[in-house]
N, C-alpha and C. Protein backbone atom coordinates (compact mmCIF):
# COMPACT_ATOMS: atom_id res chain seq x y z
N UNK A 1 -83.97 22.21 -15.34
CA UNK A 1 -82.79 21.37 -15.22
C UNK A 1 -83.17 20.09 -14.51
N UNK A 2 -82.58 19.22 -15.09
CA UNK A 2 -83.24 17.82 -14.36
C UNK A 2 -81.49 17.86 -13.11
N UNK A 3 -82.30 17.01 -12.07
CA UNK A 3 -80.65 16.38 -11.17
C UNK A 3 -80.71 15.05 -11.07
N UNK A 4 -79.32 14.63 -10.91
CA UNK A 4 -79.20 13.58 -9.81
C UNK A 4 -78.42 13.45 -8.82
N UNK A 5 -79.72 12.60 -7.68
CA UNK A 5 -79.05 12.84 -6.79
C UNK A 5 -77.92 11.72 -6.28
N UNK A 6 -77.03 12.40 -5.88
CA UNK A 6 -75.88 11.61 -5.14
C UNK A 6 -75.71 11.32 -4.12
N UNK A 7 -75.16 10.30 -3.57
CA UNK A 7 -75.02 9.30 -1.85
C UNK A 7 -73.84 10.51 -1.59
N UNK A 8 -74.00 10.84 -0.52
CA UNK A 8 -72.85 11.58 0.02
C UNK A 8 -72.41 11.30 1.05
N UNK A 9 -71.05 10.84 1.00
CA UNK A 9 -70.43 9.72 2.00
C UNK A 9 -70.05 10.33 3.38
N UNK A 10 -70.49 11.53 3.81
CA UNK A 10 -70.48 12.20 4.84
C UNK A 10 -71.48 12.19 5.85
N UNK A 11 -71.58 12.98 6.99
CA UNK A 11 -73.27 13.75 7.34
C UNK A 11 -72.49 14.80 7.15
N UNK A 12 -73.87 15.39 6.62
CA UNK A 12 -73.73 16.93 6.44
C UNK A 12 -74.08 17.62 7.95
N UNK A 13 -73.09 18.59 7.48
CA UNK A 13 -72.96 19.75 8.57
C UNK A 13 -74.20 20.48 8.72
N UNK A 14 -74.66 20.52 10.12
CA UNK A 14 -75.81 21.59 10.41
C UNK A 14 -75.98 22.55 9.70
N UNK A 15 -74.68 23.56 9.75
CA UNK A 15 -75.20 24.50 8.68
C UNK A 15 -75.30 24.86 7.37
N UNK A 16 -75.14 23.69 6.36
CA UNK A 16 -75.39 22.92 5.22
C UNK A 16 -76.35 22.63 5.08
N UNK A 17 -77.10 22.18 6.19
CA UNK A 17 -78.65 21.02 5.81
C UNK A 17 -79.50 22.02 4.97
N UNK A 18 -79.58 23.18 5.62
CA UNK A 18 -81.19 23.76 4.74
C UNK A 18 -80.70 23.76 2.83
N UNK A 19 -79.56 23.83 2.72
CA UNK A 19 -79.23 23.94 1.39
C UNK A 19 -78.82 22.39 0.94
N UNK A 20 -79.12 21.53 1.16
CA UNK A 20 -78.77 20.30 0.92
C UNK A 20 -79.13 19.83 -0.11
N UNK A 21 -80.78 20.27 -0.23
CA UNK A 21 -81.26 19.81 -1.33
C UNK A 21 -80.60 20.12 -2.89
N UNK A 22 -79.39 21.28 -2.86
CA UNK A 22 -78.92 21.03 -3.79
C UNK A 22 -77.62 20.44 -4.57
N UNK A 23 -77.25 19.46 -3.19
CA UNK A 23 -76.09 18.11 -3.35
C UNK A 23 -76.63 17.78 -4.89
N UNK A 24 -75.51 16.91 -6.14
CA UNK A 24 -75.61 16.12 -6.58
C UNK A 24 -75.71 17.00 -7.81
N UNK A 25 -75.47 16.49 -8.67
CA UNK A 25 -75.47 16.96 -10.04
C UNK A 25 -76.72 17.31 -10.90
N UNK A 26 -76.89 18.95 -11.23
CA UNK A 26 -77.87 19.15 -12.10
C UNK A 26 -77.32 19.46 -13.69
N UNK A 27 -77.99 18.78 -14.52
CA UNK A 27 -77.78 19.14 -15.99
C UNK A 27 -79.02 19.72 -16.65
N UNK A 28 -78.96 20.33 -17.60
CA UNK A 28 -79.77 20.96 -18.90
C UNK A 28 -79.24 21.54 -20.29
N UNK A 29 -80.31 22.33 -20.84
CA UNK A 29 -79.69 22.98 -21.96
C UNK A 29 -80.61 24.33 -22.06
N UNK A 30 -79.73 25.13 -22.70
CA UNK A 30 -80.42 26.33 -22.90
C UNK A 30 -80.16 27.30 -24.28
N UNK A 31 -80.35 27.89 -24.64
CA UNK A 31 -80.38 28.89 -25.29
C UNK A 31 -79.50 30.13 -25.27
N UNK A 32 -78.69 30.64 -25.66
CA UNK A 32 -78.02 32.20 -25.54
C UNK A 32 -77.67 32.61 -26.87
N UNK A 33 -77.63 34.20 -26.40
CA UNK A 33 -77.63 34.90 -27.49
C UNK A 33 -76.68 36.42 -27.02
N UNK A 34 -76.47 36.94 -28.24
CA UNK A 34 -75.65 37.89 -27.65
C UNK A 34 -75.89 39.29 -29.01
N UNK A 35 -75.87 40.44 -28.88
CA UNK A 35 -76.32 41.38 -30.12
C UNK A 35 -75.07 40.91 -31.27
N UNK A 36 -73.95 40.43 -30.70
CA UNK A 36 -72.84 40.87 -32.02
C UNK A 36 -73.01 38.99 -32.75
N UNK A 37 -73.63 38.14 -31.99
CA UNK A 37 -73.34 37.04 -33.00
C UNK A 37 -74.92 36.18 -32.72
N UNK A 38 -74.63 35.20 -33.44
CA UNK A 38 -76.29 34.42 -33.66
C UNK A 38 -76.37 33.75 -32.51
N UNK A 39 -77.64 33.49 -32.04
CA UNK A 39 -78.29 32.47 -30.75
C UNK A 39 -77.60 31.13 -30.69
N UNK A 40 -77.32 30.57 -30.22
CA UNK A 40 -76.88 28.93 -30.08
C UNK A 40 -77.31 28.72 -29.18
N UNK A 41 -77.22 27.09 -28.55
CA UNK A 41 -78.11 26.28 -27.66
C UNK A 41 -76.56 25.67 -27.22
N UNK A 42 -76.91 25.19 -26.26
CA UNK A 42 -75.93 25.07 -24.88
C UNK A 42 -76.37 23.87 -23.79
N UNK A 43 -75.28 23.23 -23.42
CA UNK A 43 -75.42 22.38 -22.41
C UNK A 43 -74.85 22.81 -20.86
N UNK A 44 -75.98 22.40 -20.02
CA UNK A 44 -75.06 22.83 -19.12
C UNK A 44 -74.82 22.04 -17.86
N UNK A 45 -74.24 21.60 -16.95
CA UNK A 45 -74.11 20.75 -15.81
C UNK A 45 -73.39 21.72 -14.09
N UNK A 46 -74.34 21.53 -13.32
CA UNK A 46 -73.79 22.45 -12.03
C UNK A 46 -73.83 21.34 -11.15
N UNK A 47 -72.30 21.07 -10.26
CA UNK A 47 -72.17 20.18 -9.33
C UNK A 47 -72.07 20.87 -7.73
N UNK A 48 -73.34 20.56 -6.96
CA UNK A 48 -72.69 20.77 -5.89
C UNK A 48 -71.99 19.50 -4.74
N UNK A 49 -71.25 19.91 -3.77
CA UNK A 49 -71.02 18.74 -3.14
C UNK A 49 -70.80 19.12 -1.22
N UNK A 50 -70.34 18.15 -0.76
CA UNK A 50 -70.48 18.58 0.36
C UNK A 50 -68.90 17.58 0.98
N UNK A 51 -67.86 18.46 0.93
CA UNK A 51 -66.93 17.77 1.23
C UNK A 51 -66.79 16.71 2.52
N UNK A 52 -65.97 15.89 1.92
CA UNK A 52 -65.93 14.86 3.33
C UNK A 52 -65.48 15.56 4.51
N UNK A 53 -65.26 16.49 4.49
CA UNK A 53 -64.21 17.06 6.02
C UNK A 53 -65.49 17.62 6.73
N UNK A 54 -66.77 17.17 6.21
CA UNK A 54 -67.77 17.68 6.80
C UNK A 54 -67.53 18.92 7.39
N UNK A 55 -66.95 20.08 7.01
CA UNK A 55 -66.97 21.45 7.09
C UNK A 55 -68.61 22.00 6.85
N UNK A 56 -68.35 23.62 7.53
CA UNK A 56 -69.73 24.07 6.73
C UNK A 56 -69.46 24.80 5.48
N UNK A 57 -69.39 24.09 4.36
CA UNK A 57 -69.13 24.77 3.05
C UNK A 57 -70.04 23.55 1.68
N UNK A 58 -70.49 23.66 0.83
CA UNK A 58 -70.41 23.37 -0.78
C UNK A 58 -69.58 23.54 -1.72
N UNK A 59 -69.29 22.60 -2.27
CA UNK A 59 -68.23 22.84 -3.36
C UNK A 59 -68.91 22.81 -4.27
N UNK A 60 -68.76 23.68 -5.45
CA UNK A 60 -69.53 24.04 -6.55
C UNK A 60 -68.99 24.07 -7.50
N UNK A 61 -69.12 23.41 -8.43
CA UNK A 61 -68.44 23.81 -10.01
C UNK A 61 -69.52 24.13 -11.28
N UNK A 62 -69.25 24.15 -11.95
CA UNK A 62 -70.50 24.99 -13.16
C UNK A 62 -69.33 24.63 -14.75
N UNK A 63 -70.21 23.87 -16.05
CA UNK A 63 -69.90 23.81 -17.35
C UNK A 63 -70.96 24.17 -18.24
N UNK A 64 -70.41 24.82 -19.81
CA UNK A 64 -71.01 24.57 -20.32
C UNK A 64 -70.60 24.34 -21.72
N UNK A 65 -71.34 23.58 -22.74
CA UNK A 65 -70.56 23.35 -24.26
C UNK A 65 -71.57 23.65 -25.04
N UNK A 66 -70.94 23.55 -26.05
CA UNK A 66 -71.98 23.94 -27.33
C UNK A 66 -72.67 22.57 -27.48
N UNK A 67 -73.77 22.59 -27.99
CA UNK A 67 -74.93 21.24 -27.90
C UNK A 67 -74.74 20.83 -29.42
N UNK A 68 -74.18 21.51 -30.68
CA UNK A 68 -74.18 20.90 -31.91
C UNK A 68 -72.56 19.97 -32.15
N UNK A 69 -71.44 20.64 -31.34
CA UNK A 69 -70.28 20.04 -31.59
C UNK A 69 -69.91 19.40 -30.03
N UNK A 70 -70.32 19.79 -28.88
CA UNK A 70 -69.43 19.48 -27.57
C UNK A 70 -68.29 20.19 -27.62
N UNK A 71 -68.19 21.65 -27.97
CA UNK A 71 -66.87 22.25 -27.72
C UNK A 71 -67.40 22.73 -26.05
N UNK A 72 -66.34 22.83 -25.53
CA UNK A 72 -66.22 23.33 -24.18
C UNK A 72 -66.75 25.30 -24.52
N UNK A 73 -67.26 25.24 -23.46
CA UNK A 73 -67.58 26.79 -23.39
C UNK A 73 -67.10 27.38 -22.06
N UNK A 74 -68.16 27.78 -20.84
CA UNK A 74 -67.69 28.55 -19.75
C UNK A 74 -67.09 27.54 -19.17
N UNK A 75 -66.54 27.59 -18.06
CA UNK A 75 -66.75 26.58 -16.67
C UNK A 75 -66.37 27.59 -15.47
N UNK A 76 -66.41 27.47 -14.23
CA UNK A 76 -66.17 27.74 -13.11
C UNK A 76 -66.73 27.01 -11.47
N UNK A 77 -65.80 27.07 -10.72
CA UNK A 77 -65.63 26.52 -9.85
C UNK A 77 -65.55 27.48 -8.11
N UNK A 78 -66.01 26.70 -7.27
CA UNK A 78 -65.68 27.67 -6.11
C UNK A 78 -66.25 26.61 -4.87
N UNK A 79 -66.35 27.61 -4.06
CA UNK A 79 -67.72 27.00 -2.35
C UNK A 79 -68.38 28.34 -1.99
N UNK A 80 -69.79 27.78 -1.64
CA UNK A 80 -71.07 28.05 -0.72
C UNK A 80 -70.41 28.19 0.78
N UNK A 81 -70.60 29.02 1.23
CA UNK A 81 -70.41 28.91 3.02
C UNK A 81 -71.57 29.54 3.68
N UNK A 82 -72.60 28.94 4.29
CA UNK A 82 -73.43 29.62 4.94
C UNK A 82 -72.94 29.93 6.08
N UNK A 83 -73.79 31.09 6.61
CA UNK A 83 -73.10 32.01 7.69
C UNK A 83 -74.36 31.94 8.65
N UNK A 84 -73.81 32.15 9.91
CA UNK A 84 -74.86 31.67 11.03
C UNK A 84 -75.62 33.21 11.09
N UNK A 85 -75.37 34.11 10.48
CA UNK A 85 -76.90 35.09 10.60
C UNK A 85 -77.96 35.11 9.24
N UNK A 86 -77.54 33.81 8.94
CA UNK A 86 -78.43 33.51 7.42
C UNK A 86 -77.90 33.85 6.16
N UNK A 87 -76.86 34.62 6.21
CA UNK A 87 -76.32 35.08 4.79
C UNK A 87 -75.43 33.98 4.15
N UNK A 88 -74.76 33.98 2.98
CA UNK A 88 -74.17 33.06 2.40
C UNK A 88 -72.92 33.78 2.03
N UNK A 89 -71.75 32.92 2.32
CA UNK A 89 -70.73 33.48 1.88
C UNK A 89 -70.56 32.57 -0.26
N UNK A 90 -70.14 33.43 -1.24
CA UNK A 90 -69.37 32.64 -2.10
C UNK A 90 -68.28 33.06 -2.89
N UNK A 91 -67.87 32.10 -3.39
CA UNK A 91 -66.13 32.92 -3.69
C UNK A 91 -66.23 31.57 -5.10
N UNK A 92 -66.62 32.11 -6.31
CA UNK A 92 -65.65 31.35 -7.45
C UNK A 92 -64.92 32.09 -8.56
N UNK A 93 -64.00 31.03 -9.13
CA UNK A 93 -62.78 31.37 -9.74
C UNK A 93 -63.58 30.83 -11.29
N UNK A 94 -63.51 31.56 -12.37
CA UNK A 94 -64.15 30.64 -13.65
C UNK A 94 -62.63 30.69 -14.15
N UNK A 95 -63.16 29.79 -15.82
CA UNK A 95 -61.46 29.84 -16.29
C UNK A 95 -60.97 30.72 -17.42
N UNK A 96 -61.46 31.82 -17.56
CA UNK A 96 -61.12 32.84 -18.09
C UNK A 96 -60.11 33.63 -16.96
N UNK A 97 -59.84 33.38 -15.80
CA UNK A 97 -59.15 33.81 -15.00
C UNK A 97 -59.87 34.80 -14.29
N UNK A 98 -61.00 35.13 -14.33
CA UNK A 98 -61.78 35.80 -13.08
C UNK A 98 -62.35 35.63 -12.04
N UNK A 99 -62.24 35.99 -10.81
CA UNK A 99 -62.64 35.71 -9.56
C UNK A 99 -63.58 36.23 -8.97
N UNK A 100 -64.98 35.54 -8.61
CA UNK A 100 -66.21 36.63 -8.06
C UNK A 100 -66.43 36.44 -6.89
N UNK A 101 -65.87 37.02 -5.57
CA UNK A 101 -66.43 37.15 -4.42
C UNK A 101 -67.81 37.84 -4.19
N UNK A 102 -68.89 36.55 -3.22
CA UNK A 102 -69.90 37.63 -2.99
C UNK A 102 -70.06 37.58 -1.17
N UNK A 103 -69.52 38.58 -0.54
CA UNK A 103 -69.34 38.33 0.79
C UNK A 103 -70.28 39.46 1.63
N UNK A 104 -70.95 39.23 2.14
CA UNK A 104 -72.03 37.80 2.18
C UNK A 104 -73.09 38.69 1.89
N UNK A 105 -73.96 37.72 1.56
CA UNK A 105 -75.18 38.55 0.79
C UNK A 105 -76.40 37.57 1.37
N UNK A 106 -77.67 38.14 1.81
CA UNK A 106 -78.77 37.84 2.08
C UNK A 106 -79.36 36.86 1.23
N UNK A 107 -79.53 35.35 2.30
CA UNK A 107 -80.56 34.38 1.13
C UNK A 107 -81.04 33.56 2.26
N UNK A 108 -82.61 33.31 2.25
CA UNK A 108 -82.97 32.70 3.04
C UNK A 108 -83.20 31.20 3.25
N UNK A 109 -82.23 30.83 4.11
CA UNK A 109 -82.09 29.43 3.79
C UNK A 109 -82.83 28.46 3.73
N UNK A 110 -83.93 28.76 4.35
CA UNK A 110 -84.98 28.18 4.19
C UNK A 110 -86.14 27.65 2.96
N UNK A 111 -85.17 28.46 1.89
CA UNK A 111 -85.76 28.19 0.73
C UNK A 111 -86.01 26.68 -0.05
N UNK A 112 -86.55 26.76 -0.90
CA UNK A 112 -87.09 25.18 -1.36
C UNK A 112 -86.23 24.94 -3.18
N UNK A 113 -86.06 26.74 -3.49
CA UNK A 113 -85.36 26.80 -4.96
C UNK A 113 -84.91 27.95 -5.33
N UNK A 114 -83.69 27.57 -5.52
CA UNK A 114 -82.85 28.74 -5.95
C UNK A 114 -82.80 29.13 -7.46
N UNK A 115 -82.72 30.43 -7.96
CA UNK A 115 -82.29 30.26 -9.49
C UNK A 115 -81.57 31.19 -9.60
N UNK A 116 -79.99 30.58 -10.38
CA UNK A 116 -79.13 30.97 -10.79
C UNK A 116 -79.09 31.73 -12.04
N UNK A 117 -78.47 32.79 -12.21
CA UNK A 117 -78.10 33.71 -13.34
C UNK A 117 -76.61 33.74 -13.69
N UNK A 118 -76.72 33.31 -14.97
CA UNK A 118 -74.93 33.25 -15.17
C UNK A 118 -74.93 35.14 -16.02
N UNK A 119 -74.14 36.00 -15.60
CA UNK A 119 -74.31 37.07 -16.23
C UNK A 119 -72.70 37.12 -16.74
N UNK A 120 -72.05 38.05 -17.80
CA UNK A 120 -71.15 38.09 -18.32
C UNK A 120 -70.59 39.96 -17.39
C-alpha cells in the first residue's frame, strides 16, 4: 500500500506517538476471491487520524470498490485507543451494520508495521 502523509494540525498525544507513523492516508489494490463467485480486484484506502481534541485515540476509517466499475464495496469506520499497559483498545462499526469490539488485545507499540486482515 503506498501512503500519504498528512500535516496534522494538532500535537499528538503521548500515547499516540509510537503509532503515529500510521497518521494519513494509505491506498492500494488487491485481489479477492471467494468459493461461490469469481476473483475480482479491488481498491482500497485506510484513513487514520489523530483528532484535534488531542485525546489519546485514532480515528480510523477503511473503503473499498471494485477497480473495473468504482462501485462501492466494504467500508467501516471506528478509533484506536492505546492503553497505558501496552494493549490497544478498538471499537469499529462497518456499514453492513456490524460492530467489532476488540477490548484490549496485546500489540507492541513499539512496532515499525502493522498488517491488517480484513476477514468476513
Amino acid at each position: 500500500m503506498d501512503k500519504e502523509k498528512e500535516e496534522e494540525s494538532s500535537a499528538i498525544h503521548p500515547a499516540v506517538a509510537p503509532l503515529s507513523y500510521l497518521l494519513g492516508t494509505w491506498k492500494g489494490e488487491g485481489e479477492g476471491g471467494y468459493p461461490t463467485i469469481n476473483s475480482f480486484r479491488y481498491g482500497e484506502e485506510l484513513h487514520f487520524s489523530h483528532p484535534a481534541s488531542g485525546k489519546p485515540v485514532i480515528a480510523y476509517s477503511h473503503k473499498t470498490w471494485k477497480l473495473h466499475s468504482g462501485q462501492p464495496m466494504h467500508s467501516e469506520s471506528g478509533y484506536w485507543r492505546p492503553k497505558p499497559d501496552g494493549s490497544l483498545e478498538v471499537v469499529i462499526a462497518q456499514s453492513t451494520g456490524l460492530a467489532d469490539s476488540l477490548l484490549p488485545f496485546s500489540l507492541p507499540l513499539s512496532l515499525t508495521s502493522v498488517f491488517l486482515l480484513l476477514r468476513d
